[in-house]
Protein backbone atom coordinates (compact mmCIF):
# COMPACT_ATOMS: atom_id res chain seq x y z
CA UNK A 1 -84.49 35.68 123.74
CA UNK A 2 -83.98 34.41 119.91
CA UNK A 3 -81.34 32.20 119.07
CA UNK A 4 -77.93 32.77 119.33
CA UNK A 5 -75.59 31.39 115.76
CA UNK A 6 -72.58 29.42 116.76
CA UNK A 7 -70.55 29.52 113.82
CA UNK A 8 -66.97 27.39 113.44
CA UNK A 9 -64.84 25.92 110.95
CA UNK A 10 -63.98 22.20 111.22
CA UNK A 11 -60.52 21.33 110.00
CA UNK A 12 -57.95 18.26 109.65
CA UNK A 13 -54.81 18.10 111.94
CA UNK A 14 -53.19 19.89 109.40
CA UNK A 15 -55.51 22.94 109.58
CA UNK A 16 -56.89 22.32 105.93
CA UNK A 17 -60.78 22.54 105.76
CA UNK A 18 -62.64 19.47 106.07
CA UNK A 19 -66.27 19.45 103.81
CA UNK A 20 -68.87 17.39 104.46
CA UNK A 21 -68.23 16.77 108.03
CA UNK A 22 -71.28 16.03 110.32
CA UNK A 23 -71.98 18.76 113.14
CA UNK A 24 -74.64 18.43 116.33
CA UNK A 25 -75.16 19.25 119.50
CA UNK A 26 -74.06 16.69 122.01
CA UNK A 27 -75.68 17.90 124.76
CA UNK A 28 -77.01 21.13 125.67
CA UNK A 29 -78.33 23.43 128.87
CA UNK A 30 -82.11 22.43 127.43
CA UNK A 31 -83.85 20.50 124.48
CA UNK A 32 -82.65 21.13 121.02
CA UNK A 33 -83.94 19.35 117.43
CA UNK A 34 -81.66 16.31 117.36
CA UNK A 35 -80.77 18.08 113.68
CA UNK A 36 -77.39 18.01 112.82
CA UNK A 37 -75.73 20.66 109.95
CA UNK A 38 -72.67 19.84 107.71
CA UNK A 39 -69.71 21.58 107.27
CA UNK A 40 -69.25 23.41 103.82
CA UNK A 41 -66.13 23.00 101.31
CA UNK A 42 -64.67 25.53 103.24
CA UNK A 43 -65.27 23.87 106.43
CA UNK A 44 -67.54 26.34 107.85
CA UNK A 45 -70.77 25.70 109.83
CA UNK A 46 -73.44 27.17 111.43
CA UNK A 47 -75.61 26.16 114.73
CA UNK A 48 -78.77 27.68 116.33
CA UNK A 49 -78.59 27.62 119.97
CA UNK A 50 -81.46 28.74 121.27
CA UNK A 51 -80.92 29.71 124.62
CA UNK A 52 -77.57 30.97 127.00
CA UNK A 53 -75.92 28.37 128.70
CA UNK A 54 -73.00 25.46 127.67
CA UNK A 55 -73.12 23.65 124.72
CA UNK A 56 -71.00 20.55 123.46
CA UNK A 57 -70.82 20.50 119.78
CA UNK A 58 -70.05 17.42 117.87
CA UNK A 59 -68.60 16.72 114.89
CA UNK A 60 -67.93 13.36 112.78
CA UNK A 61 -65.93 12.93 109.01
CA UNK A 62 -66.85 10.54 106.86
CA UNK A 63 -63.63 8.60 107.57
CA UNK A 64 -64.45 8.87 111.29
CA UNK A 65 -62.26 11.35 112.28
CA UNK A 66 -64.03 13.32 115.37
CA UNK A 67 -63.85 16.17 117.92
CA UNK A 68 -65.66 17.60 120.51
CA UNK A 69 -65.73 21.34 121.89
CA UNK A 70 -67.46 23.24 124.26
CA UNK A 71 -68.57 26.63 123.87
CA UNK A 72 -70.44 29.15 126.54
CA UNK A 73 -73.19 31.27 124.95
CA UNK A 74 -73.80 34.10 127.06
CA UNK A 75 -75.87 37.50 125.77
CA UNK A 76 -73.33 38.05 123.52
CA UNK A 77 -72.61 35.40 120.18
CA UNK A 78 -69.26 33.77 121.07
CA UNK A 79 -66.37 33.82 118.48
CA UNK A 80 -66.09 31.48 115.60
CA UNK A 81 -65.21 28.26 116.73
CA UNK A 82 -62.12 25.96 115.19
CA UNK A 83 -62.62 22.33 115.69
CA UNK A 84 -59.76 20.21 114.70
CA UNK A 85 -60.63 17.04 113.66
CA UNK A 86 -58.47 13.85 114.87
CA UNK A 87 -58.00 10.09 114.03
C-alpha cells in the first residue's frame, strides 16, 4: 500500500494561519522517519503516513504554542486536518 498524505492547516486561537510551525508524528501504528515538516505562510502542511492505522500529529510554534490531534487513516485519505494552536 503507498503512503497515504495527511494534509492540515495549523492555526492560532484566533483561526489566523500560523507559518513556520513545527509538525511530526508523535507516535504512530509502526516506525516512521523521526522527520518533521513545517507549516507554510498559509499554515498548511503535509505528512506521509505510510501505512493505515492511528496517528498523533504534533505540532510546536516558535513561541511554544502547541497542539496535538489524532487522525485515523483508513483506505481512504482522511480530510484536511485543523490544528489550533494554544498557549
Amino acid at each position: 500500500m503507498a503512503a497515504t498524505v495527511l494534509a492540515g492547516r495549523v492555526v492560532d486561537a484566533a483561526g489566523a494561519p500560523v507559518a513556520g510551525a513545527t509538525v511530526s508524528f508523535a507516535s504512530a501504528p509502526g516506525s516512521v522517519p523521526d522527520i518533521a515538516g513545517l507549516s507554510a505562510a498559509d499554515g498548511r502542511f503535509v505528512l506521509d503516513a505510510p501505512q493505515p492505522g492511528r496517528y498523533v500529529i504534533a505540532v510546536r510554534d516558535a513561541g511554544g504554542a502547541s497542539a496535538e490531534v489524532a487522525v485515523d487513516v483508513g483506505a481512504v485519505p482522511p480530510d484536511e486536518v485543523e490544528i489550533r494552536l494554544v498557549r
